[in-house]
C-alpha atoms as a PDB file:
ATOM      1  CA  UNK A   1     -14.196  -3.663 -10.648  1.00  0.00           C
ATOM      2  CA  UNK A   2     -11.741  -1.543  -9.141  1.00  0.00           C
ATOM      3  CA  UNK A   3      -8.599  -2.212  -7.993  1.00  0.00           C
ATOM      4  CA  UNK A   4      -6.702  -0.117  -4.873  1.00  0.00           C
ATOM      5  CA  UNK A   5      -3.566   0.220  -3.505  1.00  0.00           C
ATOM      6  CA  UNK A   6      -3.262   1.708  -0.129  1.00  0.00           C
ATOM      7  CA  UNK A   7       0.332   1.959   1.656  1.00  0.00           C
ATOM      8  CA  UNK A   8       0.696   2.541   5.312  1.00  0.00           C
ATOM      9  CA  UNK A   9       4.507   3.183   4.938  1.00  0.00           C
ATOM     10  CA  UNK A  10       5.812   0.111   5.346  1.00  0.00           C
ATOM     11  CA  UNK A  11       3.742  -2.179   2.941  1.00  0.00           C
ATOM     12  CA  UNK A  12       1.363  -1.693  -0.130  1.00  0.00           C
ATOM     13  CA  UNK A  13      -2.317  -3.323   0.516  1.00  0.00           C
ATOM     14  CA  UNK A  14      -3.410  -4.543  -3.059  1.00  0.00           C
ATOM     15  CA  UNK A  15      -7.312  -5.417  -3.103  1.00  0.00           C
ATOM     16  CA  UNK A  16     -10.617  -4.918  -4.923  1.00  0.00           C
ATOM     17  CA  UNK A  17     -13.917  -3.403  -4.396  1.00  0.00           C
ATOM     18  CA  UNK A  18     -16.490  -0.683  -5.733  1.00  0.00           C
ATOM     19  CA  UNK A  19     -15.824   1.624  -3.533  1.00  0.00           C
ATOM     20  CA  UNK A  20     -12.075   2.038  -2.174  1.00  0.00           C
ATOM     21  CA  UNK A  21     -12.552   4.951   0.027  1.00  0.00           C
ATOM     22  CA  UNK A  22     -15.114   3.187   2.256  1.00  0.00           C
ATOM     23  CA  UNK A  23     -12.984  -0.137   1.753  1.00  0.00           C
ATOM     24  CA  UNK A  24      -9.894   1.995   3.434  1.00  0.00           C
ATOM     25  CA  UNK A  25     -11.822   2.955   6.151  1.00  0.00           C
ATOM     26  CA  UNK A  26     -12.638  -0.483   7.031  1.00  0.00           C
ATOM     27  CA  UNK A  27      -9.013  -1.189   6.162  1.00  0.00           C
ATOM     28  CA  UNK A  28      -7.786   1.695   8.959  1.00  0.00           C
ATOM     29  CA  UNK A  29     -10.189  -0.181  11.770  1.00  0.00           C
ATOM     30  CA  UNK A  30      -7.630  -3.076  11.480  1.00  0.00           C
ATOM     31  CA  UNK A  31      -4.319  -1.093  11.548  1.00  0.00           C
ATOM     32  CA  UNK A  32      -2.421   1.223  13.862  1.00  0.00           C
ATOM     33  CA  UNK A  33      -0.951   3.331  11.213  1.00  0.00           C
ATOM     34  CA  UNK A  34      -2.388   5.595   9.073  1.00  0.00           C
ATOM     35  CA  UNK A  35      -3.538   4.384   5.535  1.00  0.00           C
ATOM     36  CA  UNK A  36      -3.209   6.050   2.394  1.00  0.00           C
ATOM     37  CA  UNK A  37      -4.849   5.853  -0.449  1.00  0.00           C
ATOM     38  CA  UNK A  38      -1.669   5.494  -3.693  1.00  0.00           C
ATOM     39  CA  UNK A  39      -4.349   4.793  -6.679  1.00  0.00           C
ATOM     40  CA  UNK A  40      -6.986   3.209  -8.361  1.00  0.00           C
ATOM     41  CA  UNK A  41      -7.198   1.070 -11.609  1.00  0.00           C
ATOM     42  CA  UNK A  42     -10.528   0.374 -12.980  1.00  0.00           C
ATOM     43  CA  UNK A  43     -10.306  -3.654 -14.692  1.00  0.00           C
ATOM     44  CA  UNK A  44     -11.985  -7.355 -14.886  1.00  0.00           C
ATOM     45  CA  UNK A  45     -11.843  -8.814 -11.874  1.00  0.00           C
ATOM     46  CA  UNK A  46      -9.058 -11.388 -13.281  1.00  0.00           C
ATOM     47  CA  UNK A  47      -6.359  -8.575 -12.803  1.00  0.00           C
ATOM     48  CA  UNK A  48      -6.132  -8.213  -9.464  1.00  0.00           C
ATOM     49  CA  UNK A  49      -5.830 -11.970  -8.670  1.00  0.00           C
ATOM     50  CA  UNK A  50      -2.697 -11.921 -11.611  1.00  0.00           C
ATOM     51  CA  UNK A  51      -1.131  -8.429  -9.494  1.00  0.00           C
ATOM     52  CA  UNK A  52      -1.093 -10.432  -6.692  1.00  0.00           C
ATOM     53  CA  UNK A  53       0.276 -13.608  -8.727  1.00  0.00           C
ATOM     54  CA  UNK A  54       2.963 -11.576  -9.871  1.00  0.00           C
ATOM     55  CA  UNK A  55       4.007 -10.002  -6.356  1.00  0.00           C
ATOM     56  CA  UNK A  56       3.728 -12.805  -4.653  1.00  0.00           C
ATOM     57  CA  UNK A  57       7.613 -13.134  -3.874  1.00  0.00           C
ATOM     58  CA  UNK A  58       7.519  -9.987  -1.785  1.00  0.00           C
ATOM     59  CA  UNK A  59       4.479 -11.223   0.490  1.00  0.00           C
ATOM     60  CA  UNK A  60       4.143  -9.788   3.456  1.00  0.00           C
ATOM     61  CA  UNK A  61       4.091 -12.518   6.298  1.00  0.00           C
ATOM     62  CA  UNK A  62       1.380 -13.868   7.482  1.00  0.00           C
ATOM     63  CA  UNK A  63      -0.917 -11.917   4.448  1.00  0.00           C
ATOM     64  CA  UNK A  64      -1.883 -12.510   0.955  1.00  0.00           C
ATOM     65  CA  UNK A  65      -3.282  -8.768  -0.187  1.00  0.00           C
ATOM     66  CA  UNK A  66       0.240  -6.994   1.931  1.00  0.00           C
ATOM     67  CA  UNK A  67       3.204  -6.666  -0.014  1.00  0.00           C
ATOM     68  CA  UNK A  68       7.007  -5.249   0.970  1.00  0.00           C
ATOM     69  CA  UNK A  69       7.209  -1.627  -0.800  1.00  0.00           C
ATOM     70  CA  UNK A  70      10.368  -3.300  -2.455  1.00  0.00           C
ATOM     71  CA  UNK A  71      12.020  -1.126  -5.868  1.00  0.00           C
ATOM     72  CA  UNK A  72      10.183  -4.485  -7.893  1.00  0.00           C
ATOM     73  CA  UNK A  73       6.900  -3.594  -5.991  1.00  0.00           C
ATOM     74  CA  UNK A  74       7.314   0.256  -6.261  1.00  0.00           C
ATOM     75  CA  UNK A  75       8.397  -0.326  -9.794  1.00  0.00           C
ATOM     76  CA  UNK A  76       5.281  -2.570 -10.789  1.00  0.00           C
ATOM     77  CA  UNK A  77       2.533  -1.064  -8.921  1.00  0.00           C
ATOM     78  CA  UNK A  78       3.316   2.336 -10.413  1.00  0.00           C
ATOM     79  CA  UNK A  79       3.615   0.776 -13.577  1.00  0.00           C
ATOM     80  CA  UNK A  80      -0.025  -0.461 -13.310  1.00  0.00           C
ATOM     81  CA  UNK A  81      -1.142   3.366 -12.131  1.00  0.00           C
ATOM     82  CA  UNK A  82       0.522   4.777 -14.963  1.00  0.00           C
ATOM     83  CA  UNK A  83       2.575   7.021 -12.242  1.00  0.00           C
ATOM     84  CA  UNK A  84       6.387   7.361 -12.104  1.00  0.00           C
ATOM     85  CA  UNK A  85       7.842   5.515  -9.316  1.00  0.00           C
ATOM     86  CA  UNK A  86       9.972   7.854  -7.704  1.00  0.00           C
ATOM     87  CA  UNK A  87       6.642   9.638  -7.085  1.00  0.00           C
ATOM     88  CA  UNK A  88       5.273   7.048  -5.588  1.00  0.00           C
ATOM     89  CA  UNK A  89       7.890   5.717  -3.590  1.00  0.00           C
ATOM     90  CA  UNK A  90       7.893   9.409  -2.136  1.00  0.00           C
ATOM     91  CA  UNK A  91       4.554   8.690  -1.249  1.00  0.00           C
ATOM     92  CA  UNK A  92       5.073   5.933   0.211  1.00  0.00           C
ATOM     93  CA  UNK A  93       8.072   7.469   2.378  1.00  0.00           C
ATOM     94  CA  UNK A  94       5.950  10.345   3.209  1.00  0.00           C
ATOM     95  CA  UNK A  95       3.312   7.378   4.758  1.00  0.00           C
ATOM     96  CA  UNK A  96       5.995   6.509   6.930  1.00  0.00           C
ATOM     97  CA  UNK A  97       7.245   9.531   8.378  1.00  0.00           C
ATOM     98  CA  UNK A  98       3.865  10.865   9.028  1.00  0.00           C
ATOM     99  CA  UNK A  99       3.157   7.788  11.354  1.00  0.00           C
ATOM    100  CA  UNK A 100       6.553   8.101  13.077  1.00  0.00           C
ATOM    101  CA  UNK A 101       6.465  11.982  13.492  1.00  0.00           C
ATOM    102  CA  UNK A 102       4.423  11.318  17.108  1.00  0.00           C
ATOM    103  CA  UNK A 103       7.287   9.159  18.528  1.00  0.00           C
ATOM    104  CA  UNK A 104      10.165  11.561  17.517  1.00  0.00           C
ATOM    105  CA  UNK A 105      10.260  13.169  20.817  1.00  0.00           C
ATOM    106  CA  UNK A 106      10.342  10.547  22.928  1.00  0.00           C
ATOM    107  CA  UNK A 107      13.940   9.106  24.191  1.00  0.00           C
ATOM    108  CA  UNK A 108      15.481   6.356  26.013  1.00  0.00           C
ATOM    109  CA  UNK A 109      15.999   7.607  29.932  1.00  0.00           C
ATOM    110  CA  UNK A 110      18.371   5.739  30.987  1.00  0.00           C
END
């Protein structure tokens, strides 16, 4: 089985499935922002229910696979990719300001 995580800037998605580029695009149906693919681990099944055990404090509301990009999250999940953090939390940033570069020239009229 293989385990994703996908980031759309603002929280990590943690989930399974044999084939994580079709799985995002079902993913992107469901959300306004743009999703991006962080990495893939390939494991037993078992692994990704314990990930999610063991992130479970920074739970996004209302969801049980969304997680706050916390420094703990950033700092595990890269940990499981084998990646260095910072990179990934640039990533992650990089998520973010591509989804909030269309609203940067809109202001307030007063």
């Amino acid at each position: 089985m293989r385990i994703y995580f996908y980031t759309d800037g603002n929280a990590i998605k943690v989930g399974q499935s044999g084939n994580e580029i079709r799985r995002g695009k079902e993913l992107q149906v469901g959300n306004p922002r743009p999703l991006h693919l962080l990495g893939v681990i390939e494991t037993e099944i078992e692994t990704e229910a314990g990930i999610k055990r063991c992130l479970r404090t920074w739970r996004c509301e209302g969801g049980t696979e969304w997680f706050y990009p916390t420094s703990e999250v950033v700092n595990f999940v890269a940990e499981c990719l084998g990646s260095d953090p910072r990179i990934l939390l640039t990533e992650i940033k990089k998520a973010r300001h591509k989804c909030d570069e269309p609203f940067q020239h809109l202001r307030v009229i007063d």
